[in-house]
C-alpha atoms as a PDB file:
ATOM      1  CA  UNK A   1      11.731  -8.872   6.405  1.00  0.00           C
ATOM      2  CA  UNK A   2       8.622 -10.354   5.494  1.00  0.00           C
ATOM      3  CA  UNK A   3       5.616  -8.664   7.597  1.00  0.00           C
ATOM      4  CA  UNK A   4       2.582 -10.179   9.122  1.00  0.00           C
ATOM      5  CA  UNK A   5      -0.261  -9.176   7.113  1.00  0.00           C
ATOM      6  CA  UNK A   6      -4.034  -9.752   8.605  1.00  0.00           C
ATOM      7  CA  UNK A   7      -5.937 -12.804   7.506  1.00  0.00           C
ATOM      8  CA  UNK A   8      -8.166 -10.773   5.571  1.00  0.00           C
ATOM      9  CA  UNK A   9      -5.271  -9.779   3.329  1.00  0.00           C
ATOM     10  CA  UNK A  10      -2.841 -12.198   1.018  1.00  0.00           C
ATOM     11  CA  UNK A  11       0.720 -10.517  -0.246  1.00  0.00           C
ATOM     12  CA  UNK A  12       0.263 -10.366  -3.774  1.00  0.00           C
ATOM     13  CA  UNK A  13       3.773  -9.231  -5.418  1.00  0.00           C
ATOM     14  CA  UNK A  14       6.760  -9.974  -3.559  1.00  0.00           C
ATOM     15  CA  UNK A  15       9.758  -8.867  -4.738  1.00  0.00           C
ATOM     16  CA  UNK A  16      13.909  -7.663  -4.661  1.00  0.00           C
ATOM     17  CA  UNK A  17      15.096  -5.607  -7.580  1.00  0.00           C
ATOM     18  CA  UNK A  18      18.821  -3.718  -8.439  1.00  0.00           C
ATOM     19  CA  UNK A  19      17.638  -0.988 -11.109  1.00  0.00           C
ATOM     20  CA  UNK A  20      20.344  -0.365 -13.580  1.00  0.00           C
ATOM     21  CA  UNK A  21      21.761   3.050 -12.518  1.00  0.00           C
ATOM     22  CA  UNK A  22      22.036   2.195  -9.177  1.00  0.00           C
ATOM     23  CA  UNK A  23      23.896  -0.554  -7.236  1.00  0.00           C
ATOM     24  CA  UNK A  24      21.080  -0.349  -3.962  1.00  0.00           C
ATOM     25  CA  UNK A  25      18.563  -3.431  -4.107  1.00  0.00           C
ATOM     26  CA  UNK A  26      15.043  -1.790  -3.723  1.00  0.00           C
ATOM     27  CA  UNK A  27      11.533  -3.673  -2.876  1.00  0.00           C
ATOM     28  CA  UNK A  28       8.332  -3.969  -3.956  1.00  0.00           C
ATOM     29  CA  UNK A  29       5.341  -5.741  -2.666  1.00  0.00           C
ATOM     30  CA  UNK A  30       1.409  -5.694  -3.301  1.00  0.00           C
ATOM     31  CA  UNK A  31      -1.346  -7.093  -1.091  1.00  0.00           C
ATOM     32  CA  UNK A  32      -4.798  -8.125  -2.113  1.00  0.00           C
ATOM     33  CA  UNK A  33      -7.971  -7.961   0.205  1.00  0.00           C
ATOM     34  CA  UNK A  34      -9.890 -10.791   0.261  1.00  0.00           C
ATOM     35  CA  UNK A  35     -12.584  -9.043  -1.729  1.00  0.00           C
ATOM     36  CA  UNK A  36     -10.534  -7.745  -4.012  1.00  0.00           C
ATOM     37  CA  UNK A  37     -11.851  -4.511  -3.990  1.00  0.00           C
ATOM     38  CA  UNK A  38      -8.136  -2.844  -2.383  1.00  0.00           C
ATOM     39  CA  UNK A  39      -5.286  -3.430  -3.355  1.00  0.00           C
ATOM     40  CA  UNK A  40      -1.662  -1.775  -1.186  1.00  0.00           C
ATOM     41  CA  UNK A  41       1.141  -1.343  -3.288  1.00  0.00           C
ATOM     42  CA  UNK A  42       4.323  -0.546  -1.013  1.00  0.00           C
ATOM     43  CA  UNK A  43       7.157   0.634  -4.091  1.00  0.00           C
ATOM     44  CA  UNK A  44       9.742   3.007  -4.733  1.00  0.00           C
ATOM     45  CA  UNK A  45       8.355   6.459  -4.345  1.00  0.00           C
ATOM     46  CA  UNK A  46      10.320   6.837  -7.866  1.00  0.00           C
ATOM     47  CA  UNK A  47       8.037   4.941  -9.467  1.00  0.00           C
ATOM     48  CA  UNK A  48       5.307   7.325  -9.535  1.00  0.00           C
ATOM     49  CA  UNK A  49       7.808   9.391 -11.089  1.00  0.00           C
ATOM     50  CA  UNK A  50       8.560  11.702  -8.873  1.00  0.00           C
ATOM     51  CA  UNK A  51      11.989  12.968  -7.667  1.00  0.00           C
ATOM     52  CA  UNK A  52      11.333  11.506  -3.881  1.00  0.00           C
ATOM     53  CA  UNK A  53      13.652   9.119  -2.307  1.00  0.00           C
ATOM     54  CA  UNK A  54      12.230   6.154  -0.040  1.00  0.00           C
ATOM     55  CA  UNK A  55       8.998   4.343  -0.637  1.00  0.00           C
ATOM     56  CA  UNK A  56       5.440   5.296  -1.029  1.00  0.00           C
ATOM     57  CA  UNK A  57       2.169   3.486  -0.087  1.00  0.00           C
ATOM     58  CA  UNK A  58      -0.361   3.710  -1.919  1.00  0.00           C
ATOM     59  CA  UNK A  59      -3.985   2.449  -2.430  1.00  0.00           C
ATOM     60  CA  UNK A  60      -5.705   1.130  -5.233  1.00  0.00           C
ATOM     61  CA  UNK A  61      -9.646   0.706  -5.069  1.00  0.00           C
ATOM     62  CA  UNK A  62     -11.331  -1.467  -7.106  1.00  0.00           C
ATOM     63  CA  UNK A  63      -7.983  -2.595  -8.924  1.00  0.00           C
ATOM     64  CA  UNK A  64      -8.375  -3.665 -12.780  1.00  0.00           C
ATOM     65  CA  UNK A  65     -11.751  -2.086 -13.190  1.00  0.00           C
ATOM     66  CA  UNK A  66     -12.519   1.168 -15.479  1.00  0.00           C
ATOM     67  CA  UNK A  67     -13.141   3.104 -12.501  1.00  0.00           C
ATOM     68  CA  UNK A  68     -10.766   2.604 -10.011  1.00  0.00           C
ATOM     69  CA  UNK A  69      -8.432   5.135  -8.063  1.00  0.00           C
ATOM     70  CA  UNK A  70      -5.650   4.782  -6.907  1.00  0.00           C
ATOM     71  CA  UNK A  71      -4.336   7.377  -3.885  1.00  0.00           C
ATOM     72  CA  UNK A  72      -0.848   7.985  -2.226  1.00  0.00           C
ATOM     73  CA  UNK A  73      -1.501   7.148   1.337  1.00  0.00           C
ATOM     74  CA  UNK A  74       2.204   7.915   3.041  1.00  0.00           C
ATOM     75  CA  UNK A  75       5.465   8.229   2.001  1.00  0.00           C
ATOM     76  CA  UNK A  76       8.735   7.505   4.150  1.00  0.00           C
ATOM     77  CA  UNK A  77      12.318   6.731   3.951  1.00  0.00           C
ATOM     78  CA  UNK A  78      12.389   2.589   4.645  1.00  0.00           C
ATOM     79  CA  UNK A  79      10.925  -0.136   3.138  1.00  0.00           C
ATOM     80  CA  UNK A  80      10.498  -1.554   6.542  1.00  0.00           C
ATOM     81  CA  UNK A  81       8.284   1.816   7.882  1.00  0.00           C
ATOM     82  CA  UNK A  82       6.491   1.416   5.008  1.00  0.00           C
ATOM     83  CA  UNK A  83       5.456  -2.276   5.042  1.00  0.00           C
ATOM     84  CA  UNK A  84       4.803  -1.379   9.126  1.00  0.00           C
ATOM     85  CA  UNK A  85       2.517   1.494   7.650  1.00  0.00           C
ATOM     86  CA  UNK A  86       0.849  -1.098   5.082  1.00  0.00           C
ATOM     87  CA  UNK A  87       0.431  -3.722   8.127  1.00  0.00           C
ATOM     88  CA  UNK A  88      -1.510  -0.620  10.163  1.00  0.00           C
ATOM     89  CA  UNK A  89      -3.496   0.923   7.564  1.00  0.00           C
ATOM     90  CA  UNK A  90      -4.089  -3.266   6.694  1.00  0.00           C
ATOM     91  CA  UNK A  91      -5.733  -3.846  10.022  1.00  0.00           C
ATOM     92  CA  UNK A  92      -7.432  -0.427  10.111  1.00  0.00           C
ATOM     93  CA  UNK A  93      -9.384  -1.038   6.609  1.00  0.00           C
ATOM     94  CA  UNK A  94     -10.672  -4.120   7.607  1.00  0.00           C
ATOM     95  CA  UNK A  95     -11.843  -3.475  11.467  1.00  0.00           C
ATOM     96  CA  UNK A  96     -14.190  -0.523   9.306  1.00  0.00           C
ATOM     97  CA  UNK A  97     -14.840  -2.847   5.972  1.00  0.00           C
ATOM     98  CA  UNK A  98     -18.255  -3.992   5.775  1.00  0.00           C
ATOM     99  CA  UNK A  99     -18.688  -4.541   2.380  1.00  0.00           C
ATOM    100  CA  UNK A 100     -18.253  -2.625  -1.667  1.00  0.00           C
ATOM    101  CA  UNK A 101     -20.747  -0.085  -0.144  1.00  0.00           C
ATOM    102  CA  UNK A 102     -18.696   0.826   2.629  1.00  0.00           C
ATOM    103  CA  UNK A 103     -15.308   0.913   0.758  1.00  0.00           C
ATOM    104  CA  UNK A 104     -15.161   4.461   0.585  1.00  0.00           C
ATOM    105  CA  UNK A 105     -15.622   5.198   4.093  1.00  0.00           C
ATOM    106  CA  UNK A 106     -12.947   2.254   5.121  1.00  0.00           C
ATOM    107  CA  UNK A 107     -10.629   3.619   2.694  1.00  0.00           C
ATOM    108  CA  UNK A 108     -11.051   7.163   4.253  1.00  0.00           C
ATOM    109  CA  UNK A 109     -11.152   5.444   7.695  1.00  0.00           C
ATOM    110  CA  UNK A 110      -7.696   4.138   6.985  1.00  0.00           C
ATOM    111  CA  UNK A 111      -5.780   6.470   5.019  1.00  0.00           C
ATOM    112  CA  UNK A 112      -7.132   9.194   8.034  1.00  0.00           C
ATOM    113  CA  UNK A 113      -5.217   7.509  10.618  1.00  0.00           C
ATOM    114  CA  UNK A 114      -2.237   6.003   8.843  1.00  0.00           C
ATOM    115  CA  UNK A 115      -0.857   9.356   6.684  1.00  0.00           C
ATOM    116  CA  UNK A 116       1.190  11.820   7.929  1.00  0.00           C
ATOM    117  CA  UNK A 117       0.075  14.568  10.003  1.00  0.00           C
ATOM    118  CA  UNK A 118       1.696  18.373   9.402  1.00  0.00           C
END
């Protein structure tokens, strides 16, 4: 299921994968602001190495620079939530993006209203 992602935003990484120890395909997909100042990684939660089944969202700010950060944003059970999650928080950072200066605040803006609430 390939999902919609705002015109602001291009899918970077794309991809199916059948790890060795397991026989169930898993995804993985990136997407790229146009500024390139963000980048959404929707993976395996695993992959962060922790013990967590489903996927994990997370954010990357200022991707391939010294000081960027990367933060979880959500993690849920389906690739499909997840990419549906990455769509929303998607459409979210760029209504608030205005710019490197207001990164920060878009990034907060987002990952306010798109992670899970105990």
């Amino acid at each position: 299921m390939e999902t919609d992602v705002p015109s602001e935003w291009t899918t970077e990484v794309c991809r199916t994968y059948t790890p060795a120890d397991t026989d169930r395909e898993l995804q993985y997909r990136t997407y790229l602001h146009e500024s390139g100042d963000l980048r959404l990684k929707v993976a395996p939660a695993s992959l962060d190495g922790e013990d967590h089944p489903g996927y994990a969202l997370t954010a990357t700010s200022y991707p391939g620079l010294d000081l960027s950060e990367t933060v979880r944003v959500r993690t849920v059970l389906m690739f499909e939530r997840c990419t549906r999650i990455a769509g929303d928080f998607m459409e979210l950072f760029s209504a608030s993006y205005d710019g490197p200066g207001s990164l920060e605040d878009a990034l907060e803006y987002a990952h306010e209203r798109t992670r899970e609430h105990r």
